[in-house]
C-alpha atoms as a PDB file:
ATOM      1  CA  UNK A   1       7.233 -15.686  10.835  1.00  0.00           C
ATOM      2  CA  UNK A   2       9.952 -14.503   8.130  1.00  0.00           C
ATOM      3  CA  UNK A   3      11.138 -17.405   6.099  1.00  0.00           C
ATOM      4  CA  UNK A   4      14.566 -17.546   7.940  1.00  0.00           C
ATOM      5  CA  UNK A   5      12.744 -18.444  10.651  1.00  0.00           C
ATOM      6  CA  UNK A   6      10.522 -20.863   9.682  1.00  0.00           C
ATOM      7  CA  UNK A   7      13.958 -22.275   8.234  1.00  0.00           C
ATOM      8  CA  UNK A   8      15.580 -22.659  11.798  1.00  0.00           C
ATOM      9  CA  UNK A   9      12.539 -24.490  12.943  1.00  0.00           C
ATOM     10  CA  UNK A  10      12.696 -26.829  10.724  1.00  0.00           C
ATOM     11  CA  UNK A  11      16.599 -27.507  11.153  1.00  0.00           C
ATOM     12  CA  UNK A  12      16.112 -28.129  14.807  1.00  0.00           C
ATOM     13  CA  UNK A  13      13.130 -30.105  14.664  1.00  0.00           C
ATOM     14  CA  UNK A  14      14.897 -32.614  11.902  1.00  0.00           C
ATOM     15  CA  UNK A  15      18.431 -32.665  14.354  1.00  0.00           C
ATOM     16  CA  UNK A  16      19.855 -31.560  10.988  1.00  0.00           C
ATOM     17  CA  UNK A  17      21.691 -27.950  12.580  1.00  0.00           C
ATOM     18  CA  UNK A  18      24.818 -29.751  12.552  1.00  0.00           C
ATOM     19  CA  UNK A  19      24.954 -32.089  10.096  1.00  0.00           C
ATOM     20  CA  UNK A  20      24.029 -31.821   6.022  1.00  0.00           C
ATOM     21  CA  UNK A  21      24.234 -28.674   3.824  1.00  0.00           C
ATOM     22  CA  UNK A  22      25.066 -26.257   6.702  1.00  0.00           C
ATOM     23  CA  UNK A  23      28.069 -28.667   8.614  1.00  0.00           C
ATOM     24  CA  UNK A  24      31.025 -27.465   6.265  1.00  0.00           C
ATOM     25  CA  UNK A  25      33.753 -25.015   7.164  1.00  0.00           C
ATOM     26  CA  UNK A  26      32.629 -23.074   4.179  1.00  0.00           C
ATOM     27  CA  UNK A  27      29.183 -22.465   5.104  1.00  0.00           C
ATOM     28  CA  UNK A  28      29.531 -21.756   8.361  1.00  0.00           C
ATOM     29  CA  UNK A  29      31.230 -18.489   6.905  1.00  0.00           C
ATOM     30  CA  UNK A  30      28.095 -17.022   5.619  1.00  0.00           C
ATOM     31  CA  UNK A  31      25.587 -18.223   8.019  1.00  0.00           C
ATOM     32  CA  UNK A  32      25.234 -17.334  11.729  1.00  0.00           C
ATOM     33  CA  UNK A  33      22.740 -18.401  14.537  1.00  0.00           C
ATOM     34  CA  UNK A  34      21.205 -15.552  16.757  1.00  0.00           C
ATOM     35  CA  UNK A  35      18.917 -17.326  19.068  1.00  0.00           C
ATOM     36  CA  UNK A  36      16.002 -18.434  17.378  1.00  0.00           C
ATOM     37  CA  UNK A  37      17.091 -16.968  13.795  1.00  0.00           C
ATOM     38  CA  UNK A  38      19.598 -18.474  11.398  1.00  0.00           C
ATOM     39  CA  UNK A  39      21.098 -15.597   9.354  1.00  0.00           C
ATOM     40  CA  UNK A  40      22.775 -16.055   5.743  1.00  0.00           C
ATOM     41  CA  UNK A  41      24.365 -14.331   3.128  1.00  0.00           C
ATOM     42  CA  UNK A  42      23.239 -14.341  -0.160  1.00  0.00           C
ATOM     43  CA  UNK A  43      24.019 -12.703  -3.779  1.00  0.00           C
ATOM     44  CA  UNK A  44      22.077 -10.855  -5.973  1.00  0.00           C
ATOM     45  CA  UNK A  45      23.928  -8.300  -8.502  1.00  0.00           C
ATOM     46  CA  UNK A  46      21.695  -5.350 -10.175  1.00  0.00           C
ATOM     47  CA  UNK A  47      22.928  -2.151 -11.442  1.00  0.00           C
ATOM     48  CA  UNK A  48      22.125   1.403  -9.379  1.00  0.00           C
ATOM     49  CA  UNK A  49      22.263   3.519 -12.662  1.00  0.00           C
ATOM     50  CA  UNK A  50      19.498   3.225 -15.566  1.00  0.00           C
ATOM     51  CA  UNK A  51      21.247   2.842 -18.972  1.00  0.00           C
ATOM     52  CA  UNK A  52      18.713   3.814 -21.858  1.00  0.00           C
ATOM     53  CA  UNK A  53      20.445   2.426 -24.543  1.00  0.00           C
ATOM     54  CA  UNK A  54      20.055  -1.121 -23.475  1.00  0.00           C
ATOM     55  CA  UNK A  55      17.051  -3.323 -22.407  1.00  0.00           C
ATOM     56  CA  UNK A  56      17.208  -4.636 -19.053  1.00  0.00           C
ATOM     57  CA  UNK A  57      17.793  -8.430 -18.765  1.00  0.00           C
ATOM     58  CA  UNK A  58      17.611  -9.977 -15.038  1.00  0.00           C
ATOM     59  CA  UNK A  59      19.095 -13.421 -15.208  1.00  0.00           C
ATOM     60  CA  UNK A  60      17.020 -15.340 -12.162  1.00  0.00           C
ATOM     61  CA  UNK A  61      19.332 -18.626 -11.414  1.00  0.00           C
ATOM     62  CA  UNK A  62      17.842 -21.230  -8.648  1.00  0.00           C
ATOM     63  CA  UNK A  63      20.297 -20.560  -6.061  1.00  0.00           C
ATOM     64  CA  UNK A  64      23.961 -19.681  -4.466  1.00  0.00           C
ATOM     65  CA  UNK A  65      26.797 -22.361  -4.417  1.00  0.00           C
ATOM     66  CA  UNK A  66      28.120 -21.174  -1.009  1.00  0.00           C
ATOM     67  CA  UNK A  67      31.838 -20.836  -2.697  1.00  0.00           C
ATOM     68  CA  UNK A  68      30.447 -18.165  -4.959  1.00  0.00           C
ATOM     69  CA  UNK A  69      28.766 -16.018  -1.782  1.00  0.00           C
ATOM     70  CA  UNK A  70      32.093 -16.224  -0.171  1.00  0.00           C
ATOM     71  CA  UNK A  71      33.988 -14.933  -2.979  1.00  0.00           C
ATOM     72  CA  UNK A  72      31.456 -12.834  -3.818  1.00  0.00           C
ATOM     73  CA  UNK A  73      30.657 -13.184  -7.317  1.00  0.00           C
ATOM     74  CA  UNK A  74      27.878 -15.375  -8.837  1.00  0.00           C
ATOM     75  CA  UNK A  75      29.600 -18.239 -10.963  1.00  0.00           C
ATOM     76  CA  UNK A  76      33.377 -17.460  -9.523  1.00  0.00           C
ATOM     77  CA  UNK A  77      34.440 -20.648 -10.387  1.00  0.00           C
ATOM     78  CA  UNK A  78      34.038 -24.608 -11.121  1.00  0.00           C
ATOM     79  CA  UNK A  79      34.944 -27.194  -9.162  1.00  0.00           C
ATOM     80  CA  UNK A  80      38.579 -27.140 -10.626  1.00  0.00           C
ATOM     81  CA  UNK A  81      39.102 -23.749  -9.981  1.00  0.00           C
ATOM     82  CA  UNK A  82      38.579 -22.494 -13.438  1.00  0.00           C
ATOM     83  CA  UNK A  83      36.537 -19.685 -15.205  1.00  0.00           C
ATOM     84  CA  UNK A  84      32.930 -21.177 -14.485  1.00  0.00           C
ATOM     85  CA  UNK A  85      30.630 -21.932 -17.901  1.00  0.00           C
ATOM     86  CA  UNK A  86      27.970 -19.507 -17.692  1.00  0.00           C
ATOM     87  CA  UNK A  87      30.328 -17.141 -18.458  1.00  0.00           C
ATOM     88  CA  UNK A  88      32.174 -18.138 -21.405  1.00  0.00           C
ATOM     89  CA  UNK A  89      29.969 -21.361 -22.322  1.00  0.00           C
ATOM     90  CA  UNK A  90      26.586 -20.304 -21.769  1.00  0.00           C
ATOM     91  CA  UNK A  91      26.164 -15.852 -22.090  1.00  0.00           C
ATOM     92  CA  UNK A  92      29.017 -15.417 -24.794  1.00  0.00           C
ATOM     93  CA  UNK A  93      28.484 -18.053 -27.447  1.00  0.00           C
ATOM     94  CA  UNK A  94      24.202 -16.809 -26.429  1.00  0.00           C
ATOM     95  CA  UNK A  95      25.435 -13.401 -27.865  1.00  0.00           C
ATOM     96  CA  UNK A  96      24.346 -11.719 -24.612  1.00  0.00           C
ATOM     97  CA  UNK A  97      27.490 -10.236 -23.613  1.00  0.00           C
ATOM     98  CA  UNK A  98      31.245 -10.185 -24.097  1.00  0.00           C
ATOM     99  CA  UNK A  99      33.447  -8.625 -21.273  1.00  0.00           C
ATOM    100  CA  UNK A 100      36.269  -7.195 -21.673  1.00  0.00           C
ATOM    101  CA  UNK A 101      38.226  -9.813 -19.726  1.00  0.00           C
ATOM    102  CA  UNK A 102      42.253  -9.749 -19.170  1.00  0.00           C
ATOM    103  CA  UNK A 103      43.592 -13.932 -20.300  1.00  0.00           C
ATOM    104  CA  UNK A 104      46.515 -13.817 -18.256  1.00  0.00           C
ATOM    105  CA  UNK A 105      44.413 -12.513 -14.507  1.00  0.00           C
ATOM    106  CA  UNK A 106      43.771 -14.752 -11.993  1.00  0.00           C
ATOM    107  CA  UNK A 107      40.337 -16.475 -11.347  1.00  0.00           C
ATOM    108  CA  UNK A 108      39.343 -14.320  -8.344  1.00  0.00           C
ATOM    109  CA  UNK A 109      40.974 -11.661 -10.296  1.00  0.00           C
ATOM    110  CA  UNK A 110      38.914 -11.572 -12.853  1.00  0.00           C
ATOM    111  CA  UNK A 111      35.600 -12.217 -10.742  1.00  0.00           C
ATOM    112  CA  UNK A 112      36.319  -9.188  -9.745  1.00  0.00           C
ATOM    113  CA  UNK A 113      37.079  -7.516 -13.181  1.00  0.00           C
ATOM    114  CA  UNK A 114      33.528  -8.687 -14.034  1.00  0.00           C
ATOM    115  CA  UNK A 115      31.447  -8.354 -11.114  1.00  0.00           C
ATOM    116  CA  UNK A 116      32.904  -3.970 -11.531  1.00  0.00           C
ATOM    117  CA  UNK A 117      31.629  -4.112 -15.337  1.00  0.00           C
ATOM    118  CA  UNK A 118      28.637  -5.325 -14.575  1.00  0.00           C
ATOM    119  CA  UNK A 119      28.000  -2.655 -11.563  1.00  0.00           C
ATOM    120  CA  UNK A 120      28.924  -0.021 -14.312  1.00  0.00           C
ATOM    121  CA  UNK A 121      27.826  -0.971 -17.348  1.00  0.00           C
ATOM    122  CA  UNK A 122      31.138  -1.602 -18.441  1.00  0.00           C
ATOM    123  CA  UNK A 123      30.753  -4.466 -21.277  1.00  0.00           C
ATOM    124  CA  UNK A 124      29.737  -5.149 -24.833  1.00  0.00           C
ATOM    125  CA  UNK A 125      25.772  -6.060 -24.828  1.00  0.00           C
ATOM    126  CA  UNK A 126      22.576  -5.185 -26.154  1.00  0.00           C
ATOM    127  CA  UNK A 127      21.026  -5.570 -22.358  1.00  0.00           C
ATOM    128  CA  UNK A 128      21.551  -4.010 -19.022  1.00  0.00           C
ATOM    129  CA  UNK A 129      22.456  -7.336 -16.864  1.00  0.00           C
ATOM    130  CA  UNK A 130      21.425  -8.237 -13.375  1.00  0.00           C
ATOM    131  CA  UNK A 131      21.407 -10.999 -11.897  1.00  0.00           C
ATOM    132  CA  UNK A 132      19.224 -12.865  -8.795  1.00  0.00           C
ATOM    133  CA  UNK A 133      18.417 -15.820  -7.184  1.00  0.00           C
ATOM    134  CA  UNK A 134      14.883 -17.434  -6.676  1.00  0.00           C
ATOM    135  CA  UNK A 135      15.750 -18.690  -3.497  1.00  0.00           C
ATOM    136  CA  UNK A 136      17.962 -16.892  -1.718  1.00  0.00           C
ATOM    137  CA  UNK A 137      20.062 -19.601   0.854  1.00  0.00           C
ATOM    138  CA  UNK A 138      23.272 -20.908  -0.532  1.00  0.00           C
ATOM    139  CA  UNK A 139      24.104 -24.497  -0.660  1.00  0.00           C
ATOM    140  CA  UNK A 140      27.253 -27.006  -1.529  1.00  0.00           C
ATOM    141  CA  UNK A 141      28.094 -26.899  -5.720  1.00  0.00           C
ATOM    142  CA  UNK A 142      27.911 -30.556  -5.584  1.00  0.00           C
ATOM    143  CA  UNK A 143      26.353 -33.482  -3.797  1.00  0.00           C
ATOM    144  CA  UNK A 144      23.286 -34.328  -1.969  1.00  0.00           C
ATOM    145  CA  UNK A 145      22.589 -30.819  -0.184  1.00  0.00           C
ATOM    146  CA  UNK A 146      23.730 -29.126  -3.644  1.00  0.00           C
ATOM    147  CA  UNK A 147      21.271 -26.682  -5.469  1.00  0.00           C
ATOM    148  CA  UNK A 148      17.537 -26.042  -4.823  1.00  0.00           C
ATOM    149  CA  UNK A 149      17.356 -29.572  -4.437  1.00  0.00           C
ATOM    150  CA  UNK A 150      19.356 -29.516  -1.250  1.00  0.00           C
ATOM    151  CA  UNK A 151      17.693 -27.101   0.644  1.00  0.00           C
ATOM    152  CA  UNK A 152      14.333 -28.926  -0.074  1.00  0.00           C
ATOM    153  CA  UNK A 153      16.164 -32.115   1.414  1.00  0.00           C
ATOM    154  CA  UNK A 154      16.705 -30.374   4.060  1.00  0.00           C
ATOM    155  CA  UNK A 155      13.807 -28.435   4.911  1.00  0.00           C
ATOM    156  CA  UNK A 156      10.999 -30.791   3.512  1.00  0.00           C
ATOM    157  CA  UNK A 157       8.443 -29.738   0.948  1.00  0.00           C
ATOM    158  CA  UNK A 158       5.647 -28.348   3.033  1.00  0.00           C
ATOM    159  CA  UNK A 159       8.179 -25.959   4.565  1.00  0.00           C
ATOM    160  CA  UNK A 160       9.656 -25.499   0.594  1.00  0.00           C
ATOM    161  CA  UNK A 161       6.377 -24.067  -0.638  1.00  0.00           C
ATOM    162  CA  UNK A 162       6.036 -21.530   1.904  1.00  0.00           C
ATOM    163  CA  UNK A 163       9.411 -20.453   1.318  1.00  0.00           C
ATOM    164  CA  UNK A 164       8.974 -20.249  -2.279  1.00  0.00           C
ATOM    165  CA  UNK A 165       5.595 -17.796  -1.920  1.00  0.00           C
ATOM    166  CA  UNK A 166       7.888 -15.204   0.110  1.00  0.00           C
ATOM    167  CA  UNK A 167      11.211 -15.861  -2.343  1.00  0.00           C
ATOM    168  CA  UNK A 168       9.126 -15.112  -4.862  1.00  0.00           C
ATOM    169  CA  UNK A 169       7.419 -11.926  -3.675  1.00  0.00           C
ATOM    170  CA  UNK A 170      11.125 -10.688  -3.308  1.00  0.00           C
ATOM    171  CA  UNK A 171      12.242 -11.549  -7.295  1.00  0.00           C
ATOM    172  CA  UNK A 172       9.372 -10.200  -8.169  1.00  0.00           C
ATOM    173  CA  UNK A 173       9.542  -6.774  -6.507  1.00  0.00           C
ATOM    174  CA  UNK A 174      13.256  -6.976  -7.979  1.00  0.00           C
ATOM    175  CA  UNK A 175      11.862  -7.396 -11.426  1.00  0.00           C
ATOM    176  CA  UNK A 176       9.696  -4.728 -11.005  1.00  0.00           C
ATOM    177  CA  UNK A 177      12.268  -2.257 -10.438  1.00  0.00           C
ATOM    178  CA  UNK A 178      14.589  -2.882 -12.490  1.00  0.00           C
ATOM    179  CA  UNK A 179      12.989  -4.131 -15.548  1.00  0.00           C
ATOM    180  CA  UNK A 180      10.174  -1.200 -15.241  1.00  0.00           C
ATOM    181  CA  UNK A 181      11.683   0.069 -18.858  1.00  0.00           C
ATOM    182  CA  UNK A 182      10.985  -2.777 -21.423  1.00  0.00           C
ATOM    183  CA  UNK A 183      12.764  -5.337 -19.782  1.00  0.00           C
ATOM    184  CA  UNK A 184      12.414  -9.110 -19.801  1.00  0.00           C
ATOM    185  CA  UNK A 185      13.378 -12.026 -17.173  1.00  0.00           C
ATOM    186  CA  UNK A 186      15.096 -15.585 -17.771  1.00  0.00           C
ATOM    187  CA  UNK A 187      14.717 -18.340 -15.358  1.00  0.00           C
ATOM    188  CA  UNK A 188      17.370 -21.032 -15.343  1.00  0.00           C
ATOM    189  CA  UNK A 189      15.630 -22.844 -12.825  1.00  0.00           C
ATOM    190  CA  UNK A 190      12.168 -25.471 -12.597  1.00  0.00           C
ATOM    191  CA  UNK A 191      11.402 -23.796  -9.161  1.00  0.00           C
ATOM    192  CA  UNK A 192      12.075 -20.623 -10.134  1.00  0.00           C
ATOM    193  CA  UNK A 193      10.141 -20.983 -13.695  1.00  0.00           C
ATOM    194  CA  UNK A 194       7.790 -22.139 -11.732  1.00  0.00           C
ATOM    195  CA  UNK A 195       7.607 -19.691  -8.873  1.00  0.00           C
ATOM    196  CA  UNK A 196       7.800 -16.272 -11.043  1.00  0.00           C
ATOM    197  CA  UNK A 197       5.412 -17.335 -14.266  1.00  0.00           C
ATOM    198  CA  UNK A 198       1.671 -16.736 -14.857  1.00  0.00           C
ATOM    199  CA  UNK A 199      -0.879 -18.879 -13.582  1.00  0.00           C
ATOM    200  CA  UNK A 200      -1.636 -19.320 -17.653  1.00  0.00           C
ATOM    201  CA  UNK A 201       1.840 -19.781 -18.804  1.00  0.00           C
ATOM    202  CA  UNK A 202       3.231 -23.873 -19.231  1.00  0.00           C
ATOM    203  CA  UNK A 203       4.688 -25.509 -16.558  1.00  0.00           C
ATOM    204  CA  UNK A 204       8.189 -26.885 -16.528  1.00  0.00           C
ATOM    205  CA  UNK A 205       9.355 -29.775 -17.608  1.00  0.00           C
ATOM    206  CA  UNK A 206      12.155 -31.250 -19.045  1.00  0.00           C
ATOM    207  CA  UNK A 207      10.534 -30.924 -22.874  1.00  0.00           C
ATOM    208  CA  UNK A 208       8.601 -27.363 -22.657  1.00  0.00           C
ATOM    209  CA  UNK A 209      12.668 -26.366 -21.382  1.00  0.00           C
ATOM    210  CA  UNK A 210      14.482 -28.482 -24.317  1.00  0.00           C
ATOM    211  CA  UNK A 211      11.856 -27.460 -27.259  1.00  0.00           C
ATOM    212  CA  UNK A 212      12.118 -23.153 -25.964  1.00  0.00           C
ATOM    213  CA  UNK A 213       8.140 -23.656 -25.021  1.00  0.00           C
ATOM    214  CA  UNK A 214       8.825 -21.618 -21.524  1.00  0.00           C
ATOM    215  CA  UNK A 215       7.674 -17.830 -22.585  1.00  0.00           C
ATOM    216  CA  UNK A 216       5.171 -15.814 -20.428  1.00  0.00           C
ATOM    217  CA  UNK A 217       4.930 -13.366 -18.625  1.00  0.00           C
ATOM    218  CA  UNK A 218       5.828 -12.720 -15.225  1.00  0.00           C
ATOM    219  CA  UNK A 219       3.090 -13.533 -12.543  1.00  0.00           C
ATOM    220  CA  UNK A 220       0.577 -10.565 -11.677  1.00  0.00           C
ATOM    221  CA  UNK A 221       3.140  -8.333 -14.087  1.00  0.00           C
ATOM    222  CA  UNK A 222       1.996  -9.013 -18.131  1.00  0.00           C
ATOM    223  CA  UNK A 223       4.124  -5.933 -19.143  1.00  0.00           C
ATOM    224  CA  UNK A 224       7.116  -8.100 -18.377  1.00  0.00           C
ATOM    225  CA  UNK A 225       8.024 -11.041 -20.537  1.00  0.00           C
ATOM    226  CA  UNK A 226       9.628 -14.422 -18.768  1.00  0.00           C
ATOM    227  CA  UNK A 227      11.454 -16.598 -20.419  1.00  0.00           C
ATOM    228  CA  UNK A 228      12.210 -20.078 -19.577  1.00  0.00           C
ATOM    229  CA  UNK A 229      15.579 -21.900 -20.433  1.00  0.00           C
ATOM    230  CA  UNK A 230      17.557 -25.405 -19.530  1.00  0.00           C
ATOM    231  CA  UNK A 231      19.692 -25.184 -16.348  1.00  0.00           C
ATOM    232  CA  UNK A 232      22.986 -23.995 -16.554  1.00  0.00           C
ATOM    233  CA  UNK A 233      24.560 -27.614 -15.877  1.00  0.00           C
ATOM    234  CA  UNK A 234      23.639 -28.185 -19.989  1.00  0.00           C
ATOM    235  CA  UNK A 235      25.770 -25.054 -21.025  1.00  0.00           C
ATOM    236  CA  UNK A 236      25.349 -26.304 -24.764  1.00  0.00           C
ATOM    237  CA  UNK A 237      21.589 -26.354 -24.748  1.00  0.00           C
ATOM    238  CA  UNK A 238      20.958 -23.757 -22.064  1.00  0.00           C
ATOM    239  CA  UNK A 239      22.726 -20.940 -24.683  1.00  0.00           C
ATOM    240  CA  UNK A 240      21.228 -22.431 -27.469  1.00  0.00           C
ATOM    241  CA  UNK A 241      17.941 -22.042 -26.272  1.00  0.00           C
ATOM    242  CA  UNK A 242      18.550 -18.279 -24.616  1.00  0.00           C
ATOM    243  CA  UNK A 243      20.077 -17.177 -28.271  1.00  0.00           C
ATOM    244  CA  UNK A 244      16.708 -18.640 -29.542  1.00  0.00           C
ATOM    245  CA  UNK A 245      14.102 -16.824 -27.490  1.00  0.00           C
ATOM    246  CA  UNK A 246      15.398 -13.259 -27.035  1.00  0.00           C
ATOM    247  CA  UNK A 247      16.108 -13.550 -31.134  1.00  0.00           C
ATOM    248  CA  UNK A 248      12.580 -14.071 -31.056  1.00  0.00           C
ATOM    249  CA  UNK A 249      11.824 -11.210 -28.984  1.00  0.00           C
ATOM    250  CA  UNK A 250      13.316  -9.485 -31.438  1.00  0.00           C
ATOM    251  CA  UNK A 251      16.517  -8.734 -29.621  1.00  0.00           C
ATOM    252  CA  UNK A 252      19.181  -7.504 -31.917  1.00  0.00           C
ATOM    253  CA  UNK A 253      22.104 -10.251 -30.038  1.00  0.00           C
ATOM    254  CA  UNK A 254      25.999 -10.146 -30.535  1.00  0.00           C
ATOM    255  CA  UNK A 255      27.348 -12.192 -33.369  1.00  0.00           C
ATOM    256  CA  UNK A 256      28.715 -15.578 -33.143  1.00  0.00           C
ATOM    257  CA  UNK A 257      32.003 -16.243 -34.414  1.00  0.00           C
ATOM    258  CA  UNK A 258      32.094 -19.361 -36.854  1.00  0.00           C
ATOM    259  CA  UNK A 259      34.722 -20.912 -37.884  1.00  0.00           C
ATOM    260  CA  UNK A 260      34.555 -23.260 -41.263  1.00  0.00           C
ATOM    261  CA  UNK A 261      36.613 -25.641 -41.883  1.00  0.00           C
ATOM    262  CA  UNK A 262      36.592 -28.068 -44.927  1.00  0.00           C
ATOM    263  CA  UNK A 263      32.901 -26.771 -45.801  1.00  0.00           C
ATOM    264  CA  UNK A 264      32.017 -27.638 -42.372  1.00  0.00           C
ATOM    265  CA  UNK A 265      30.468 -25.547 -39.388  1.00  0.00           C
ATOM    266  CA  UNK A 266      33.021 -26.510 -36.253  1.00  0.00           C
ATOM    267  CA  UNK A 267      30.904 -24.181 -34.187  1.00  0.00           C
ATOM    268  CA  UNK A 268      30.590 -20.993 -32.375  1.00  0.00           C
ATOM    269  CA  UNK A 269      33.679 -19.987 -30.356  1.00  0.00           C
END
């Protein structure tokens, strides 16, 4: 039984098929019923062509806000309709990358600017970005079915671990792949921390995630580092903390612009 399966039977056995995370308008645009399997869409964004000038950096998130699969970008936008954090809250001020983004486009304009830089390469960063999801079925942005969280609600916990054993057997094959060349993983995620790490590595928790204790390596795989960071909700923290690790990898990371003012550090901009 694939997990998508084992999904359905779980939706008709709680009456929850039409009601909760999978009732709205919106998500009834990326998932479809075939008989006795519920079909999704789902994002995941990693680069065909090898680029040996940079290290490869697969940024694992927990999973899709349904919004984002049907525009088809990760992170296409916050709940106002604006540029979404992780891009210029949480990877820029980290030093990770800077795109080479146009002020004056659009929102789903420049989605699409970004989503075609990071395809080819196209952007100003010591790494080779990809990005993934540890488990793979969207959910609302917001609410009680929102995030990992949600789909646990809905499914129950028994039915969440086995889901989790196959999600992860997927990231990690993905890892494999693409970080084969001296790359390293960051989970943004408790599940997915969880999920992907070595059976000797810490487990989360809120502290291990605010102090930069999550580093290992990931599970089965000790040639490829994972590193553990806040979820992307604290933007502040969560690029603190990234800065902090890979500059302890010894990751060579884009500067920060500071601005002083009156002998005083306003911050990085």
């Amino acid at each position: 039984m694939t997990s998508k399966n084992f999904l359905l039977v779980r939706y008709k056995e709680n009456g929850l098929i039409k009601s909760g995370m999978i009732s709205s308008n919106l998500t009834r645009t990326i998932t479809k019923l075939e008989g006795d399997v519920l079909k999704y869409q789902s994002e995941q964004l990693i680069p065909s062509k090898p680029d040996d000038r940079r290290t490869p950096l697969l940024l694992v998130l927990g999973n899709p806000a349904s919004h984002s699969v049907k525009e088809g970008m990760f992170f296409s936008f916050e709940g106002n309709k604006k540029e979404h954090r992780f891009w210029k809250h949480i990877l820029k001020p980290a030093g990770v990358v800077k795109f080479k983004c146009d002020g004056n486009l659009s929102v789903a304009e420049l989605n699409e600017q970004r989503k075609k830089q990071l395809l080819n390469i196209d952007y100003n960063s010591p790494f080779q970005i990809g990005l993934c999801v540890f488990i793979s079925m969207p959910s609302a942005p917001s609410g009680k079915w929102s995030g990992v969280t949600g789909v646990q609600k809905l499914i129950g916990s028994k039915a969440m671990k086995e889901l989790e054993k196959e999600e992860s057997l997927r990231v990690i094959e993905c890892a494999k792949k693409f970080l084969s060349h001296n790359g390293v993983a960051v989970a943004f995620q408790k599940n997915a921390w969880n999920g992907l790490k070595s059976d000797k590595d810490l487990s989360y928790s809120k502290d291990n995630a605010r102090n930069g204790n999550l580093k290992g390596t990931l599970k089965d795989t000790p040639n490829i580092p994972l590193l553990g960071v806040q979820p992307t909700r604290l933007s502040g923290p969560c690029s603190e903390i990234l800065h902090r690790l890979l500059e302890e990898k010894g990751y060579s990371l884009l500067k920060k612009k500071i601005i002083k003012r009156k002998n005083d550090i306003i911050g990085a901009r």
